[in-house]
C-alpha atoms as a PDB file:
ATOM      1  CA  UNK A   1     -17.488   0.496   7.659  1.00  0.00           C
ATOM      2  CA  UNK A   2     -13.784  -1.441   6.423  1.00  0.00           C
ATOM      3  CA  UNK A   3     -14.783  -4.666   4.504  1.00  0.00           C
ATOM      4  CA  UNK A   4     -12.742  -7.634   4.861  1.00  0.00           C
ATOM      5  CA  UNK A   5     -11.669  -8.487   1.803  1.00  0.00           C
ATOM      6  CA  UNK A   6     -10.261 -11.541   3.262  1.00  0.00           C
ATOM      7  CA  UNK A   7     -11.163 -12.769   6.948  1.00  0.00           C
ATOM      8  CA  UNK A   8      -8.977 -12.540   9.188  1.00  0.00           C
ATOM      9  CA  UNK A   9      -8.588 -16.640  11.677  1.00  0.00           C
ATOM     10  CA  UNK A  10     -10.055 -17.390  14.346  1.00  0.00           C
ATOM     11  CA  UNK A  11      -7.483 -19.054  16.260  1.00  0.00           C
ATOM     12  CA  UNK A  12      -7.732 -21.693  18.832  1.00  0.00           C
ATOM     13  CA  UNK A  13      -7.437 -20.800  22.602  1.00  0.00           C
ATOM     14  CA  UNK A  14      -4.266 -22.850  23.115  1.00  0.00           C
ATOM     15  CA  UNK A  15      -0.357 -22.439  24.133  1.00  0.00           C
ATOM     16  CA  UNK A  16       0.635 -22.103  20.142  1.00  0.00           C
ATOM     17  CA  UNK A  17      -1.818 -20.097  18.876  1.00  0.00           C
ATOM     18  CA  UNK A  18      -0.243 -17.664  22.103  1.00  0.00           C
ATOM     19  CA  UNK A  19       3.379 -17.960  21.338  1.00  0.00           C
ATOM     20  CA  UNK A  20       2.731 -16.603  17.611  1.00  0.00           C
ATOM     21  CA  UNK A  21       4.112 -13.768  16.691  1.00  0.00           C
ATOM     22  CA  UNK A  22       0.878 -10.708  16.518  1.00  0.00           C
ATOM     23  CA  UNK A  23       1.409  -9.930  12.778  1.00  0.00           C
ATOM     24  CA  UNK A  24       2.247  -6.363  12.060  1.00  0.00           C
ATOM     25  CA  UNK A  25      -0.548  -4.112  10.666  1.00  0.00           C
ATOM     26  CA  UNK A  26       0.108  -1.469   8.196  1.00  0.00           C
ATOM     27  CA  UNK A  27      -2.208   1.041   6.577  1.00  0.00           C
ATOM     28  CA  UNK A  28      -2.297   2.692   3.186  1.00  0.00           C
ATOM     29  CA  UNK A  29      -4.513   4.929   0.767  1.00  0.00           C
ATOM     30  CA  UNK A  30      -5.467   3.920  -2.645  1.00  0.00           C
ATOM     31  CA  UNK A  31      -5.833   6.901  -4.439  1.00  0.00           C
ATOM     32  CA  UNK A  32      -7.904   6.933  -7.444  1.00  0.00           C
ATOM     33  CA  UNK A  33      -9.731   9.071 -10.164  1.00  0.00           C
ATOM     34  CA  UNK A  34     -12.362   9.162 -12.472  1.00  0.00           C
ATOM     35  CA  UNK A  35     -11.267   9.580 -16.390  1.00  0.00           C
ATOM     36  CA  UNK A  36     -13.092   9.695 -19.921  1.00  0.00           C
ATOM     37  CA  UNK A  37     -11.621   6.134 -20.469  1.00  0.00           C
ATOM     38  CA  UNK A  38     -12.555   4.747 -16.603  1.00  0.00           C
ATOM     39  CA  UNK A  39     -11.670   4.676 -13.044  1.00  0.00           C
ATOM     40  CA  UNK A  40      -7.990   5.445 -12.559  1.00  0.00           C
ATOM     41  CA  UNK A  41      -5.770   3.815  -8.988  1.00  0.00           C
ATOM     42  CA  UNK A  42      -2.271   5.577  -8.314  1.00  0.00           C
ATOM     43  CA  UNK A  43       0.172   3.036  -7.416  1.00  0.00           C
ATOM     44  CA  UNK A  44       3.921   3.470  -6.105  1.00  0.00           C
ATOM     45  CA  UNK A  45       6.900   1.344  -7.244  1.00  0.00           C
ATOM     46  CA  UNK A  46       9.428   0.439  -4.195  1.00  0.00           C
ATOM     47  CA  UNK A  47      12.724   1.753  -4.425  1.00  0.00           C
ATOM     48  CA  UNK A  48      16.118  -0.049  -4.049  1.00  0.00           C
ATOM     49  CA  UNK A  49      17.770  -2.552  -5.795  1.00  0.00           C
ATOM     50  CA  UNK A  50      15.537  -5.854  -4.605  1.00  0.00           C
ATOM     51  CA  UNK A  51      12.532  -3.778  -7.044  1.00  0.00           C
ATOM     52  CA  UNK A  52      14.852  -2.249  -9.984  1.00  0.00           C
ATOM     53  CA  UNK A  53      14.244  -4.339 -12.398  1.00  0.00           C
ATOM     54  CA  UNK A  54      10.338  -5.634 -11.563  1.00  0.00           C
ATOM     55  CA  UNK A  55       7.121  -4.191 -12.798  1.00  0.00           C
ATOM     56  CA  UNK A  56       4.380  -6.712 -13.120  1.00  0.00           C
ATOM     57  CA  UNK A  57       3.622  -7.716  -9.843  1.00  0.00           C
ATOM     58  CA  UNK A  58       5.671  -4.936  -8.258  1.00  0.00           C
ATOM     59  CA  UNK A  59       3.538  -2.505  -7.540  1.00  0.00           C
ATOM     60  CA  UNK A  60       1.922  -1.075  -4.470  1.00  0.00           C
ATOM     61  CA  UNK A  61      -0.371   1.538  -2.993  1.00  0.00           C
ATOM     62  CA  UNK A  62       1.256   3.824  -0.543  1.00  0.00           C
ATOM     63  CA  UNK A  63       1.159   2.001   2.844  1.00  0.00           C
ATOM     64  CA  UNK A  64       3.399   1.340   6.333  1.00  0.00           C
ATOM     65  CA  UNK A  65       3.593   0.041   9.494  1.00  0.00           C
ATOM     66  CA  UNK A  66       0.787   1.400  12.014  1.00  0.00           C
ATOM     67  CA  UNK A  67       3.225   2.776  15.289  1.00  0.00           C
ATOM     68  CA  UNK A  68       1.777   1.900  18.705  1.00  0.00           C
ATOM     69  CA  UNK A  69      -0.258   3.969  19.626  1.00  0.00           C
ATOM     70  CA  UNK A  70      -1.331   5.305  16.479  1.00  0.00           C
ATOM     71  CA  UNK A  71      -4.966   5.026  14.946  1.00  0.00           C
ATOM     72  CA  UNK A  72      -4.993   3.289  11.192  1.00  0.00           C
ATOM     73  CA  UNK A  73      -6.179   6.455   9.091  1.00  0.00           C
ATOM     74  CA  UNK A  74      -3.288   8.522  10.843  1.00  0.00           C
ATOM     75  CA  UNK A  75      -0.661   5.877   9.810  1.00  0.00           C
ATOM     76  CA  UNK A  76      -2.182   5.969   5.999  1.00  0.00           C
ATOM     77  CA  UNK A  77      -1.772   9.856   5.943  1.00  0.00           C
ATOM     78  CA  UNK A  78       1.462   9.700   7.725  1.00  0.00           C
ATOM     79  CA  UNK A  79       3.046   7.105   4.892  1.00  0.00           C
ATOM     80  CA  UNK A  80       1.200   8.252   1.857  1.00  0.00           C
ATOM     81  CA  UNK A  81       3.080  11.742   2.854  1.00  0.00           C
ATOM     82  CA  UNK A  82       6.292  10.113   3.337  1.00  0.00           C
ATOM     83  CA  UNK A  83       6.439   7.875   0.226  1.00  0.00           C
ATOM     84  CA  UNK A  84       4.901  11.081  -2.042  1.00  0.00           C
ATOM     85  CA  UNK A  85       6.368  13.559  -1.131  1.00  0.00           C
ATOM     86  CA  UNK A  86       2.648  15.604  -0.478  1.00  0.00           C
ATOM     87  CA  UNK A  87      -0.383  14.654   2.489  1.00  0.00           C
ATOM     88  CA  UNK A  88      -2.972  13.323   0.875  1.00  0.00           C
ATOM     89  CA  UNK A  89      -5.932  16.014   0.260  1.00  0.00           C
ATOM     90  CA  UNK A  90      -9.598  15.022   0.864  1.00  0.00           C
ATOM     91  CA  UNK A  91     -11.450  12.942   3.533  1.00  0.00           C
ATOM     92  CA  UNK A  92      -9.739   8.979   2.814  1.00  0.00           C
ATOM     93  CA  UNK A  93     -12.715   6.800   3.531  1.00  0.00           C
ATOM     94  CA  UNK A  94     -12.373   3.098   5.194  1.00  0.00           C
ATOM     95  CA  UNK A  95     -12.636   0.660   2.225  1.00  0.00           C
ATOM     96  CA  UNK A  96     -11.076  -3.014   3.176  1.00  0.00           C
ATOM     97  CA  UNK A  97      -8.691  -5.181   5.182  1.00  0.00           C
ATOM     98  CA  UNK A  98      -6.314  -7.652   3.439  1.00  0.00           C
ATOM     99  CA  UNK A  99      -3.926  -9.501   4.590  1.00  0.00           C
ATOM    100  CA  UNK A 100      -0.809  -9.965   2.301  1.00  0.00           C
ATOM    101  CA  UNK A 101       1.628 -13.243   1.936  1.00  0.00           C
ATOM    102  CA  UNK A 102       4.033 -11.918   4.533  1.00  0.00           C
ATOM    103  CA  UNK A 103       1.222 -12.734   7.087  1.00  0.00           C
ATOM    104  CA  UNK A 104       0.903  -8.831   7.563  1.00  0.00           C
ATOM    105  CA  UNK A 105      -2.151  -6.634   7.705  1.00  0.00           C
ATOM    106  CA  UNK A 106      -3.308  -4.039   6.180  1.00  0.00           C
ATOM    107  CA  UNK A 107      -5.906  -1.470   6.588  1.00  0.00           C
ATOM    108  CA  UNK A 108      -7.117   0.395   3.231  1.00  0.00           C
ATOM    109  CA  UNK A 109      -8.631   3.823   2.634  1.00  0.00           C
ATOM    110  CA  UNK A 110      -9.876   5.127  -0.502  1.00  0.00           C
ATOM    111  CA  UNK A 111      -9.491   8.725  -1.338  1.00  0.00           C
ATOM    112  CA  UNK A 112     -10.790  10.248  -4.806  1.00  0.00           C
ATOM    113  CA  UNK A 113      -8.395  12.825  -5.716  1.00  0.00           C
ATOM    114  CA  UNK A 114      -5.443  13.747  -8.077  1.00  0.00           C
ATOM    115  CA  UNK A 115      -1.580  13.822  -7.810  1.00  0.00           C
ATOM    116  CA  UNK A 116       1.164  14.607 -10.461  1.00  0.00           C
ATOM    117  CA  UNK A 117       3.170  11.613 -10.753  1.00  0.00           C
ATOM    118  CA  UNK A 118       6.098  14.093 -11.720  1.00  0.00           C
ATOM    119  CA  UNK A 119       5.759  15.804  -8.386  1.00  0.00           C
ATOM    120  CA  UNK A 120       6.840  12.770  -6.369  1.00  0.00           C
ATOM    121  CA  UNK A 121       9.611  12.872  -3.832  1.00  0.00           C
ATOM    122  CA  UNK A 122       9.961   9.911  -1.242  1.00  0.00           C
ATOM    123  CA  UNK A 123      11.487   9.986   2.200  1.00  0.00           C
ATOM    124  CA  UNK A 124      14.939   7.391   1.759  1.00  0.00           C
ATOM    125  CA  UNK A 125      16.159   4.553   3.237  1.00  0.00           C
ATOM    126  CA  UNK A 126      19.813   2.653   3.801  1.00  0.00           C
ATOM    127  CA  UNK A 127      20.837  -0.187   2.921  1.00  0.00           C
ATOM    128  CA  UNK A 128      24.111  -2.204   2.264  1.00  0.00           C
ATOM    129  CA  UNK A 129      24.582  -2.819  -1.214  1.00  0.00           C
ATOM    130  CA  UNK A 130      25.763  -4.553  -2.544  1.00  0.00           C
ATOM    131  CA  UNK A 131      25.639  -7.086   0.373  1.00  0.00           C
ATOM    132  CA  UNK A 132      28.162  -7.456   2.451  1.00  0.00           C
ATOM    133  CA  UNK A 133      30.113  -5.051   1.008  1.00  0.00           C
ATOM    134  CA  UNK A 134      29.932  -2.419   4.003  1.00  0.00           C
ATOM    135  CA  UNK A 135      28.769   0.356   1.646  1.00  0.00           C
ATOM    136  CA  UNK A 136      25.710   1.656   2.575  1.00  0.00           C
ATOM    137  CA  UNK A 137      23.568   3.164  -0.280  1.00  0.00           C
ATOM    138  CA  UNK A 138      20.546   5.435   0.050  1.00  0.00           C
ATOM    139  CA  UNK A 139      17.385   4.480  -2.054  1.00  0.00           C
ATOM    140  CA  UNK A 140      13.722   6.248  -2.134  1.00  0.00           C
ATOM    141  CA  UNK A 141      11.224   4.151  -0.593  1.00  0.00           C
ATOM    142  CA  UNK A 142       9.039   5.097  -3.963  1.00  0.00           C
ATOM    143  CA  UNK A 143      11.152   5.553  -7.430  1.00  0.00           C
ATOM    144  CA  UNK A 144       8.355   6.372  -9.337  1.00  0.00           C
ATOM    145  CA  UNK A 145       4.282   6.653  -9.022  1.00  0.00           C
ATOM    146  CA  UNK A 146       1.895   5.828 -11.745  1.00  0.00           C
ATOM    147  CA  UNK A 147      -2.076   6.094 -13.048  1.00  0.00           C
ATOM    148  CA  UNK A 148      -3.272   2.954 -14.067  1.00  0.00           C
ATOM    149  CA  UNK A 149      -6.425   2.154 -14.677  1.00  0.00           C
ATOM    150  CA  UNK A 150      -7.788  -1.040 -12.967  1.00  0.00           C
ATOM    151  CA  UNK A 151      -6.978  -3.891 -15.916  1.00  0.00           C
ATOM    152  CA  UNK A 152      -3.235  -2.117 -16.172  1.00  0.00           C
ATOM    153  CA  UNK A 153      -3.337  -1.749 -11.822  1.00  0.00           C
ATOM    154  CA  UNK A 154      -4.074  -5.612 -11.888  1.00  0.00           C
ATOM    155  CA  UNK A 155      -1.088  -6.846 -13.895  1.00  0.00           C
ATOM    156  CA  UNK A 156       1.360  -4.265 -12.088  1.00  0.00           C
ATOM    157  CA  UNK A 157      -0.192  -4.364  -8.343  1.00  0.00           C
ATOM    158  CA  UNK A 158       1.580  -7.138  -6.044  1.00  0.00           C
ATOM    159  CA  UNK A 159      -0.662 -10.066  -5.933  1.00  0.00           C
ATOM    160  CA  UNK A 160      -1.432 -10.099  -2.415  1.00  0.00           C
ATOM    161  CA  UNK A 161      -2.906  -6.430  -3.142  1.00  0.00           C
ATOM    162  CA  UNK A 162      -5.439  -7.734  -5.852  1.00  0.00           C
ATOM    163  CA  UNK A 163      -8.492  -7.728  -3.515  1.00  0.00           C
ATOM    164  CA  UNK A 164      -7.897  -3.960  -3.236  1.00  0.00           C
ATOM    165  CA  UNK A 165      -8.530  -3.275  -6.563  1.00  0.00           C
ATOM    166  CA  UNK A 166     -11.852  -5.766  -6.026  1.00  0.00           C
ATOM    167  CA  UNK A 167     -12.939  -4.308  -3.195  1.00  0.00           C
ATOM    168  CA  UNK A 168     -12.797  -0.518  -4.615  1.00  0.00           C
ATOM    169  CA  UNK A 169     -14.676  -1.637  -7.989  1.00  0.00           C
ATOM    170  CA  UNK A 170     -17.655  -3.072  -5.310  1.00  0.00           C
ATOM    171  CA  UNK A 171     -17.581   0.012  -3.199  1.00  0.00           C
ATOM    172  CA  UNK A 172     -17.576   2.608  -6.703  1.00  0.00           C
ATOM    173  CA  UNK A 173     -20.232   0.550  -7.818  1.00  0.00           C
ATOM    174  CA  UNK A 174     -22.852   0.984  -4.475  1.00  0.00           C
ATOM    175  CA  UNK A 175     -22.203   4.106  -5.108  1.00  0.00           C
END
């Protein structure tokens, strides 16, 4: 069962409500494992030249857009390959729903497992940079994956991502 870590609104039955926008849904996997010291989450820094020079509050779990078509879990596995270089290994179970300050939602899984953070290799993306130049630069979507366990993950984890962390302490702890 996916928990809603924050419910999604009920909107009214009128004209506006049906001229907004549907806001995109993505899915992602929060990886995490179980040390001496604690509970360990693997997060992802974003590549490119917006994210070069942010940490706290920068980081993310692996996640993209869900394709038409395609079911939530298959979208997680699809972009945790993609921005790690590796599929994920292990059965990623459904853990919550957030929705993030773009307006955009995301389905979470949580997977126990391991990953060397010095294996990772991320699909790339291109972008003009600087802007307006007409140079267009390739960047990896992820420029670097860390273990952080939860008090480090909650300083370094984009804010709109917090309830993650929340929601995977409650589900470790039912056990």
């Amino acid at each position: 069962m996916v928990r809603a870590c924050l419910r999604a609104p009920v909107e009214a039955d009128s004209l506006a409500a049906k001229e907004r926008p549907i806001p995109q849904v993505s899915a992602g996997i929060i990886l995490f494992r179980r040390t001496k010291a604690g509970i360990e989450v693997l997060l992802a820094h974003p590549g490119g030249p917006f994210w070069r020079n942010r940490d706290e509050g920068a980081w993310m779990i692996p996640k993209g857009l869900v394709e038409p078509g395609e079911e939530p879990l298959a979208a997680a596995i699809r972009e945790f390959e993609e921005e790690l270089g590796t599929p994920p290994s292990g059965d990623p179970q459904p853990l919550c729903r957030i929705r993030q300050k773009s307006g955009k939602w995301v389905e979470v899984f949580a997977l126990e497992g391991d990953l060397d953070t010095g294996s990772i290799l991320s699909m790339h993306f291109s972008l003009e940079f600087p802007p307006k130049s007409g140079e267009m630069r390739s960047y990896p979507e992820v420029d670097r994956a860390e273990w952080l366990s939860l008090d480090e993950a909650r300083r370094k984890i984009l804010p709109s991502q917090t309830p993650i962390l929340d929601a995977l302490e409650a589900w470790l702890a039912a056990g």
